[in-house]
PDB file of N, CA and C in Angstrom:
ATOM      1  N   UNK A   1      15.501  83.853  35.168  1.00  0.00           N
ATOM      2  CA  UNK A   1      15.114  85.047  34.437  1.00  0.00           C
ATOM      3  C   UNK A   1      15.173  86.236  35.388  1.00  0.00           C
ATOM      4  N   UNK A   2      15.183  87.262  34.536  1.00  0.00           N
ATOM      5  CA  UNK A   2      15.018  88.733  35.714  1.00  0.00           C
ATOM      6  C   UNK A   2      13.583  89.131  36.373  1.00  0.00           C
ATOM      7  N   UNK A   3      14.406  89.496  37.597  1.00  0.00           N
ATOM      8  CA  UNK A   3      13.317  90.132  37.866  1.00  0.00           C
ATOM      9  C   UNK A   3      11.981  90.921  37.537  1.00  0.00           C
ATOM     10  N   UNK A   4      12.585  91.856  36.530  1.00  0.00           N
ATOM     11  CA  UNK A   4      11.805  93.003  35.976  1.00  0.00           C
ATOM     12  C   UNK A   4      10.734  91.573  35.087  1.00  0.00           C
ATOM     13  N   UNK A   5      11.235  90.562  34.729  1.00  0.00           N
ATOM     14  CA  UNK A   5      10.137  89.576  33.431  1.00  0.00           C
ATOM     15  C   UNK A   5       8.716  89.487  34.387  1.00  0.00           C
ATOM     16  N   UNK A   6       8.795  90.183  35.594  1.00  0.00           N
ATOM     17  CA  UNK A   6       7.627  89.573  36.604  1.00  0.00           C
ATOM     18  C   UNK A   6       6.254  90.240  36.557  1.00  0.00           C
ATOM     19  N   UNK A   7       7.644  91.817  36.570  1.00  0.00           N
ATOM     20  CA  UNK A   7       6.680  93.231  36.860  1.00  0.00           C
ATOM     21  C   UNK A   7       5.985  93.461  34.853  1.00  0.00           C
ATOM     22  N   UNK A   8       6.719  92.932  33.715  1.00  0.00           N
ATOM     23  CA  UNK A   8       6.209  93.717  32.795  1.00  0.00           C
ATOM     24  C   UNK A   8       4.918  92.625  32.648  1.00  0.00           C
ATOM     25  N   UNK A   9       4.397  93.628  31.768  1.00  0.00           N
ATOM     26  CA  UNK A   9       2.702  92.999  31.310  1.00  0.00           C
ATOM     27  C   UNK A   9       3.328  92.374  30.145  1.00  0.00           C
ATOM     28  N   UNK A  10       2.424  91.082  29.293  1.00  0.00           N
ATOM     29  CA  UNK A  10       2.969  90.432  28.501  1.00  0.00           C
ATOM     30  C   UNK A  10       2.805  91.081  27.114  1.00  0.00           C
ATOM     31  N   UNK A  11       1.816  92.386  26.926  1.00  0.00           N
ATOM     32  CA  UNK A  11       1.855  93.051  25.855  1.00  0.00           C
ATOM     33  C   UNK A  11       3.152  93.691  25.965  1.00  0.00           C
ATOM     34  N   UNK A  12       3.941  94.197  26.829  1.00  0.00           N
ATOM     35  CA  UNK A  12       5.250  94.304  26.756  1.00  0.00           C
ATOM     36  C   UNK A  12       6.320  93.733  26.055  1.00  0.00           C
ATOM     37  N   UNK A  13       6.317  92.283  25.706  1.00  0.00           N
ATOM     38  CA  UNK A  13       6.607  91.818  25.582  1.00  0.00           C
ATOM     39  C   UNK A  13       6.406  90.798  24.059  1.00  0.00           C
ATOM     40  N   UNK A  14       5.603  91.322  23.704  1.00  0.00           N
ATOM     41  CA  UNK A  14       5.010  90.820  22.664  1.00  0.00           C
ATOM     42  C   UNK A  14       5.303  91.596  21.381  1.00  0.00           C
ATOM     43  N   UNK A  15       6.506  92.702  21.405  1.00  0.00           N
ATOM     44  CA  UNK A  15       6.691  93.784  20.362  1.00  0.00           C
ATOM     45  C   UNK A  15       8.351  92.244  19.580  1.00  0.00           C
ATOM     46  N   UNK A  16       8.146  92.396  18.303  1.00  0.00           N
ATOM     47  CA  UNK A  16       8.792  91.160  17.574  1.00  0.00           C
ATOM     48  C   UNK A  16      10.205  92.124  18.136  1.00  0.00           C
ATOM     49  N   UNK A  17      10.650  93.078  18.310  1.00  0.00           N
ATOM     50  CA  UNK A  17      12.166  93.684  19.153  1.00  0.00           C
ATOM     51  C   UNK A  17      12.323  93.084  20.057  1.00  0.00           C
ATOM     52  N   UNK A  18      11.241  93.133  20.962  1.00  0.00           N
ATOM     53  CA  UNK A  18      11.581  92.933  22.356  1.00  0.00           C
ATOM     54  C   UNK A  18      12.559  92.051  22.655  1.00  0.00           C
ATOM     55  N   UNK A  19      12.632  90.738  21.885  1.00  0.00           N
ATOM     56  CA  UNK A  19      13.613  89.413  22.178  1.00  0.00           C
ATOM     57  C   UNK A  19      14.748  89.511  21.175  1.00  0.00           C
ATOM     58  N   UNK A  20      14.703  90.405  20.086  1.00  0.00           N
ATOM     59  CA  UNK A  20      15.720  90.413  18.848  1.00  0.00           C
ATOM     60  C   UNK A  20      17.116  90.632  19.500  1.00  0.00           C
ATOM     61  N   UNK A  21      17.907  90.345  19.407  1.00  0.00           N
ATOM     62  CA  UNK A  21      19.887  90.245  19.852  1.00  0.00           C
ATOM     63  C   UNK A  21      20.087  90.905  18.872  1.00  0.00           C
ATOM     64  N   UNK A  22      20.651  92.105  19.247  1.00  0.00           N
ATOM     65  CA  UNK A  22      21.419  93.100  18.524  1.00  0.00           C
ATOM     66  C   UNK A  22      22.468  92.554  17.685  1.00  0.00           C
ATOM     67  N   UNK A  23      23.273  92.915  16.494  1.00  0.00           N
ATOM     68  CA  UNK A  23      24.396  92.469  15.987  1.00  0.00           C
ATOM     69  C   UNK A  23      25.454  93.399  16.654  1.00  0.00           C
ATOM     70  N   UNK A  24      26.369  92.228  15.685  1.00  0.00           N
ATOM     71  CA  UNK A  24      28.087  92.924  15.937  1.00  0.00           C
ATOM     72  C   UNK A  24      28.022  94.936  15.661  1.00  0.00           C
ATOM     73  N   UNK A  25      27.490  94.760  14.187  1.00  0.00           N
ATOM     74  CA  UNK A  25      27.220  96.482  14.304  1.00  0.00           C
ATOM     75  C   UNK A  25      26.646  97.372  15.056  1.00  0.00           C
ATOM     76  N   UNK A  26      25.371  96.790  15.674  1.00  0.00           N
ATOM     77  CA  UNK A  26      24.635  97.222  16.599  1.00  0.00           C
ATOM     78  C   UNK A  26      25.016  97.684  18.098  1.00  0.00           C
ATOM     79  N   UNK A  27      25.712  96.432  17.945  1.00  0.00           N
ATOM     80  CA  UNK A  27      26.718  96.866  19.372  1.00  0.00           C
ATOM     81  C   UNK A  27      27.988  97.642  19.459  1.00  0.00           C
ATOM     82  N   UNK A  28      28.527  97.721  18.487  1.00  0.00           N
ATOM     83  CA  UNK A  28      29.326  98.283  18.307  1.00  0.00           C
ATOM     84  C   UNK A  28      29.033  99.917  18.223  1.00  0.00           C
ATOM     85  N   UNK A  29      27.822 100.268  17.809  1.00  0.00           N
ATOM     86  CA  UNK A  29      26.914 101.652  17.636  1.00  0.00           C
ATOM     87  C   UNK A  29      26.433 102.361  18.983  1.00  0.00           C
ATOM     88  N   UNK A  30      26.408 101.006  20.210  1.00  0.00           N
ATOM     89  CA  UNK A  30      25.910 100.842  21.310  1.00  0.00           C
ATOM     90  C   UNK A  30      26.666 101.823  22.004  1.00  0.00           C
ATOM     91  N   UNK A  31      27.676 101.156  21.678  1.00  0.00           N
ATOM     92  CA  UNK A  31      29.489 100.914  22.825  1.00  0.00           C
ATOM     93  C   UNK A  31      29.526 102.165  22.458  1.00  0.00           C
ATOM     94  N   UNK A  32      29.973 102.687  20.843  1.00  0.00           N
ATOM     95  CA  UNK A  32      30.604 104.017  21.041  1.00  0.00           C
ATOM     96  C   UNK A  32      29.279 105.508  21.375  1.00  0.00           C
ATOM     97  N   UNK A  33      27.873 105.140  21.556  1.00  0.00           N
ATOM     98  CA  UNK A  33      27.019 106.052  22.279  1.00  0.00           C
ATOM     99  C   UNK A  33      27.536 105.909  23.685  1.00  0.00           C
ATOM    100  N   UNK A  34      27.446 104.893  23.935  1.00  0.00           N
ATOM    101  CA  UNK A  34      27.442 104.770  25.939  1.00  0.00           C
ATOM    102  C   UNK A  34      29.050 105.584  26.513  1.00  0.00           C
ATOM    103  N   UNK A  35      29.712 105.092  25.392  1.00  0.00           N
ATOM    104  CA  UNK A  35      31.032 105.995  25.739  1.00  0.00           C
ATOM    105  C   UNK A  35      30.662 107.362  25.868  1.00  0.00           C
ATOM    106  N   UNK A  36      30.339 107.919  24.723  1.00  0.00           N
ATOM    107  CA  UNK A  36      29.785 109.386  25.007  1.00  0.00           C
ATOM    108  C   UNK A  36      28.677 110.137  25.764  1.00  0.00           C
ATOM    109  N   UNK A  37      28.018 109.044  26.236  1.00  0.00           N
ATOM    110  CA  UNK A  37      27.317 109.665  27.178  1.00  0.00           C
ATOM    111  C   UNK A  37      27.663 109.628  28.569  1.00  0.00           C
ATOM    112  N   UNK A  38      28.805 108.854  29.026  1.00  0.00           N
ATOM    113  CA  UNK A  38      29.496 108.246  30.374  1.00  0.00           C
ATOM    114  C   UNK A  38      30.228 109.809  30.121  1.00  0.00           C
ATOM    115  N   UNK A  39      30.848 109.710  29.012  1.00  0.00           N
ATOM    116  CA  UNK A  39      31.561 111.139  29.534  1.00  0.00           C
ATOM    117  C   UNK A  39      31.009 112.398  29.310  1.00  0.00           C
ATOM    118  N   UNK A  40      29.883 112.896  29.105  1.00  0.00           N
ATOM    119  CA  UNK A  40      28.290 113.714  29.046  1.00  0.00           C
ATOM    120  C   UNK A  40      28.611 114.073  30.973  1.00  0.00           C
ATOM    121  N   UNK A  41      27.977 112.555  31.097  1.00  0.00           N
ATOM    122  CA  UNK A  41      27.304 112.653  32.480  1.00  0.00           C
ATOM    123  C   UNK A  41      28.673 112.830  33.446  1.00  0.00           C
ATOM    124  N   UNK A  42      30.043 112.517  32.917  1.00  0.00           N
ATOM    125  CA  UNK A  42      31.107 113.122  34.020  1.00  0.00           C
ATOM    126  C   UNK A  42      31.006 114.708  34.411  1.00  0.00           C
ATOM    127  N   UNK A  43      31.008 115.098  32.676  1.00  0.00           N
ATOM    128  CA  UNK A  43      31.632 117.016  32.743  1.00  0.00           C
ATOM    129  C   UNK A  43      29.931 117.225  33.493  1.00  0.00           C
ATOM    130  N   UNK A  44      29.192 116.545  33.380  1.00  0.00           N
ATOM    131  CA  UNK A  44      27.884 117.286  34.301  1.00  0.00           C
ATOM    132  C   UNK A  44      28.046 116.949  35.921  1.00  0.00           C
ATOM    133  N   UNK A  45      28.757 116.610  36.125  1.00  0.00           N
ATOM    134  CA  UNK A  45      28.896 116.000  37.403  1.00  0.00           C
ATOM    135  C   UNK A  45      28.252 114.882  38.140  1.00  0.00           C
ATOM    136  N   UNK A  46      27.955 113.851  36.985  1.00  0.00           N
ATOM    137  CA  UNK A  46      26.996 112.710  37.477  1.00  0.00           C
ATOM    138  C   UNK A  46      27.301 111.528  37.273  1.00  0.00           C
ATOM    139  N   UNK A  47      28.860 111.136  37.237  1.00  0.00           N
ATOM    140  CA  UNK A  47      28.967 110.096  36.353  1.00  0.00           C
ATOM    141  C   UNK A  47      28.554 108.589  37.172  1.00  0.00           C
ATOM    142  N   UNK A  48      28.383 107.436  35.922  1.00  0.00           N
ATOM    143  CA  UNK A  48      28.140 106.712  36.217  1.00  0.00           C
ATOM    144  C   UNK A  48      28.495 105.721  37.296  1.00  0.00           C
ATOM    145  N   UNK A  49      27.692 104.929  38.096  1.00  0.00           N
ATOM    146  CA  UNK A  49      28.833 104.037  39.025  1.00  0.00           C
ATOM    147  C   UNK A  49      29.226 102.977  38.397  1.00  0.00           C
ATOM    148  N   UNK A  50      29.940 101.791  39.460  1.00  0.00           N
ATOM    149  CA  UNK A  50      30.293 100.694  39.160  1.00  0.00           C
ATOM    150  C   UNK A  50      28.976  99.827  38.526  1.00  0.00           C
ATOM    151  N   UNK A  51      28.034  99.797  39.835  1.00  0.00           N
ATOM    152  CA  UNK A  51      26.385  99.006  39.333  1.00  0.00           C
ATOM    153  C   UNK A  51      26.231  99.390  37.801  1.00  0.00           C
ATOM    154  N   UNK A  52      25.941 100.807  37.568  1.00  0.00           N
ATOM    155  CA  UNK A  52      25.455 101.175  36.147  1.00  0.00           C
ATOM    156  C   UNK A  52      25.862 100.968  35.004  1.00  0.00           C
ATOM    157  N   UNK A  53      27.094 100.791  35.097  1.00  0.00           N
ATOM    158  CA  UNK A  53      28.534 100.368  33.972  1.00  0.00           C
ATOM    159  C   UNK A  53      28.118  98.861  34.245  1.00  0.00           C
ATOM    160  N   UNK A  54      28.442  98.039  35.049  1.00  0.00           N
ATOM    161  CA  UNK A  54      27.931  96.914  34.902  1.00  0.00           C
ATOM    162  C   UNK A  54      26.390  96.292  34.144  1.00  0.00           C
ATOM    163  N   UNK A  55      25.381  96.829  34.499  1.00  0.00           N
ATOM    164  CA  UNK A  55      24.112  97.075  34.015  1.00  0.00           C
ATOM    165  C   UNK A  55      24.443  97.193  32.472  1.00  0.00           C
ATOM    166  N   UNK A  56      25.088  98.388  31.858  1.00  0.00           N
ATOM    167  CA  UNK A  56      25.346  98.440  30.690  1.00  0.00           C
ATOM    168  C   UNK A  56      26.118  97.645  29.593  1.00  0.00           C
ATOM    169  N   UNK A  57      26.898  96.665  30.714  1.00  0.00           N
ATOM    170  CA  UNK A  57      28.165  95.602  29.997  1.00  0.00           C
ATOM    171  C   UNK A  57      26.838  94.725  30.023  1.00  0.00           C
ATOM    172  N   UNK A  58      26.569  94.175  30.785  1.00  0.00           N
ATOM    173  CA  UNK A  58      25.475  93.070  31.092  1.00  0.00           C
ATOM    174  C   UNK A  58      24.725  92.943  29.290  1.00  0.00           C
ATOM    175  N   UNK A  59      23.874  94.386  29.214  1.00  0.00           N
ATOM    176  CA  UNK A  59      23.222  94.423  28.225  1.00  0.00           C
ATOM    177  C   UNK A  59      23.687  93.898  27.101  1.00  0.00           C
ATOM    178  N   UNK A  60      25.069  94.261  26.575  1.00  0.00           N
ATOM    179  CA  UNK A  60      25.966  94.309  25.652  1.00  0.00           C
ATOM    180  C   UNK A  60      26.335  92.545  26.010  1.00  0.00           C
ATOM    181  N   UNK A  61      26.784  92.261  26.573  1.00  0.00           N
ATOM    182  CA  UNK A  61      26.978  90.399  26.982  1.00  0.00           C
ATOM    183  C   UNK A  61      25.755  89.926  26.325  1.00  0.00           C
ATOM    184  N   UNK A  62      24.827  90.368  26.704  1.00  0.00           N
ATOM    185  CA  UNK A  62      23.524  89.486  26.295  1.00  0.00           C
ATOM    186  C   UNK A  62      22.715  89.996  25.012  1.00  0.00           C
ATOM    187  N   UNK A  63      23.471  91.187  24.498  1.00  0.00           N
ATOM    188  CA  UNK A  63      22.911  91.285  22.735  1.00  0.00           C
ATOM    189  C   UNK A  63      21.376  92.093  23.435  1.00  0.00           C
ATOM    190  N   UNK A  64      21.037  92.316  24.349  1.00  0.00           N
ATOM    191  CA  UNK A  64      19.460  92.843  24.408  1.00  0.00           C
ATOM    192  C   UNK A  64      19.547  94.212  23.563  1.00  0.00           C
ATOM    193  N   UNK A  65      18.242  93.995  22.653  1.00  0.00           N
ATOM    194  CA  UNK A  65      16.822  95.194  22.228  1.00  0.00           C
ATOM    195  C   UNK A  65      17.269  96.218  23.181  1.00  0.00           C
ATOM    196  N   UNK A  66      16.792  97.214  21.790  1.00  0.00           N
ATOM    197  CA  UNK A  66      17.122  98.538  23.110  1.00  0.00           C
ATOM    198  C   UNK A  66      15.859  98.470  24.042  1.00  0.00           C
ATOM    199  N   UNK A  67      14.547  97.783  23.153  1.00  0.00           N
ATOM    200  CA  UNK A  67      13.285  97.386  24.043  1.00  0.00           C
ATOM    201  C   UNK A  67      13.655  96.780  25.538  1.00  0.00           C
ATOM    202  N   UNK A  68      14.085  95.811  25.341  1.00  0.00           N
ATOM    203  CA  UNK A  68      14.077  95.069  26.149  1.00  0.00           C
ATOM    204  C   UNK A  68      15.042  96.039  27.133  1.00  0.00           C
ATOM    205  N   UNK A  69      16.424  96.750  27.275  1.00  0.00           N
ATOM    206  CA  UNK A  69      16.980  97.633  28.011  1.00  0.00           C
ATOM    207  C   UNK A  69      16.464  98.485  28.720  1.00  0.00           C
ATOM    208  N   UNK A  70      15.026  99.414  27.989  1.00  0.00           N
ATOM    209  CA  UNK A  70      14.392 100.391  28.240  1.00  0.00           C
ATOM    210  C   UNK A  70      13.551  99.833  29.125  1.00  0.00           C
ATOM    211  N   UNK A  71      13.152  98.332  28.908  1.00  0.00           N
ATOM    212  CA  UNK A  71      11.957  98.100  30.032  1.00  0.00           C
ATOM    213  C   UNK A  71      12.852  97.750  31.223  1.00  0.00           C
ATOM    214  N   UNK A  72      13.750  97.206  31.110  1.00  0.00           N
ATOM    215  CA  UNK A  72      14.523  96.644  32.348  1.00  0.00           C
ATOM    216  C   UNK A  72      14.550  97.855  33.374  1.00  0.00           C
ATOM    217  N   UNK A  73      15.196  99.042  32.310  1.00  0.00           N
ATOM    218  CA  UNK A  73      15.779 100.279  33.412  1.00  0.00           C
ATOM    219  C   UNK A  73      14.440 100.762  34.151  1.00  0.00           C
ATOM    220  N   UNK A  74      12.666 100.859  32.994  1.00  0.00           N
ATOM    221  CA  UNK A  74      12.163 101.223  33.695  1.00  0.00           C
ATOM    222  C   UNK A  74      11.610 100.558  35.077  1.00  0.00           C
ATOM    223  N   UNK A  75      11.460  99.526  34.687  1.00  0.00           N
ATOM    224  CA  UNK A  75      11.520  98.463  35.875  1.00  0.00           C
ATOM    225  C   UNK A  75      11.887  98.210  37.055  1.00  0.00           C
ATOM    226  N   UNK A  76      13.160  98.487  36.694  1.00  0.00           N
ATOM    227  CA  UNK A  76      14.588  98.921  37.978  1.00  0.00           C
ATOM    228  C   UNK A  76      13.841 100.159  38.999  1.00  0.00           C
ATOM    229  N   UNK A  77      13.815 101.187  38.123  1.00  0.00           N
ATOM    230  CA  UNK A  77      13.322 102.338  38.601  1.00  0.00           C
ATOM    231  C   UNK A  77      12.059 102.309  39.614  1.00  0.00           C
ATOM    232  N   UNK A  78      10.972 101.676  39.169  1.00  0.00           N
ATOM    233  CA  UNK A  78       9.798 101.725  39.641  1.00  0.00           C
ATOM    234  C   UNK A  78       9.952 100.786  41.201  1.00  0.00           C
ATOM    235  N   UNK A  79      11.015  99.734  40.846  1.00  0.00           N
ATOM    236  CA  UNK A  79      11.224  98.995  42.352  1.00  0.00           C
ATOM    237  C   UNK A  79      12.204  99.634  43.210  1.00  0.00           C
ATOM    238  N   UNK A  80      13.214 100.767  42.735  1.00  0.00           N
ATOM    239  CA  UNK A  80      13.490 101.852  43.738  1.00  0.00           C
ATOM    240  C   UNK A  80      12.429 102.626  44.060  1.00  0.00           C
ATOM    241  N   UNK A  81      11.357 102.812  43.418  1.00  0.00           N
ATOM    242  CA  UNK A  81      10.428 103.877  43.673  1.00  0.00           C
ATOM    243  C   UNK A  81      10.050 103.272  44.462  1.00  0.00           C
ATOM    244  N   UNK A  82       9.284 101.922  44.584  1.00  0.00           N
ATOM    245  CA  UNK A  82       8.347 101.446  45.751  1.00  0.00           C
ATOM    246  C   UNK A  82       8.936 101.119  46.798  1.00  0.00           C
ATOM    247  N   UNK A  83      10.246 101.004  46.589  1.00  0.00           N
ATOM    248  CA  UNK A  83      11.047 100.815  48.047  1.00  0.00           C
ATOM    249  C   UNK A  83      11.615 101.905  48.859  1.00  0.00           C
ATOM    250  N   UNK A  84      11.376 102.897  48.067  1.00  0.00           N
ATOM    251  CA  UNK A  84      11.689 104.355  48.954  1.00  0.00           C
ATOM    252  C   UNK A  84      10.435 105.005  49.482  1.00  0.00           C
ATOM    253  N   UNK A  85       9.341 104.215  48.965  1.00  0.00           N
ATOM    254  CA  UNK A  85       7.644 104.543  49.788  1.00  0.00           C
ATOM    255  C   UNK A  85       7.395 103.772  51.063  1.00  0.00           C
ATOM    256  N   UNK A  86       8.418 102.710  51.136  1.00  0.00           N
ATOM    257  CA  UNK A  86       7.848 101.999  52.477  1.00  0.00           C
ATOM    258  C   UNK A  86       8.700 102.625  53.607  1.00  0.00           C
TER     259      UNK A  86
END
């Protein structure tokens, strides 16, 4: 399992989304947002890397909740945060 399953609290986890697998439509709704926001964040000058695009295929491979996405990223985040405090 991931990492982040360590850091969330289990009320996190307990929303009936959290574990739901997106459908074929769903993902497909996914794909053509993430497209437009990859190219958002180019003309702003920020575009995505290799890691982040991966991160985002990952999601899409595994059907995850946008729940479950949102906690991952925040997750992610908070263990760059504590590792840029030490």
């Amino acid at each position: 399992m991931f990492q982040y399953n360590k850091l969330m609290s289990d009320d996190d986890k307990k929303t009936p989304e959290f574990d739901r697998l997106l459908t074929d439509e769903e993902l497909a709704l996914v794909a053509k947002r993430r497209i437009k926001g990859m190219h958002l964040q180019e003309i702003e000058g920020n575009p995505l890397d290799a890691e982040d695009i991966a991160m985002f295929e990952m999601f899409d491979k595994n059907r995850w909740s946008h729940e479950k996405r949102i906690a991952y990223i925040t997750e992610q985040a908070k263990i760059a945060r504590d590792a840029q405090k030490k």
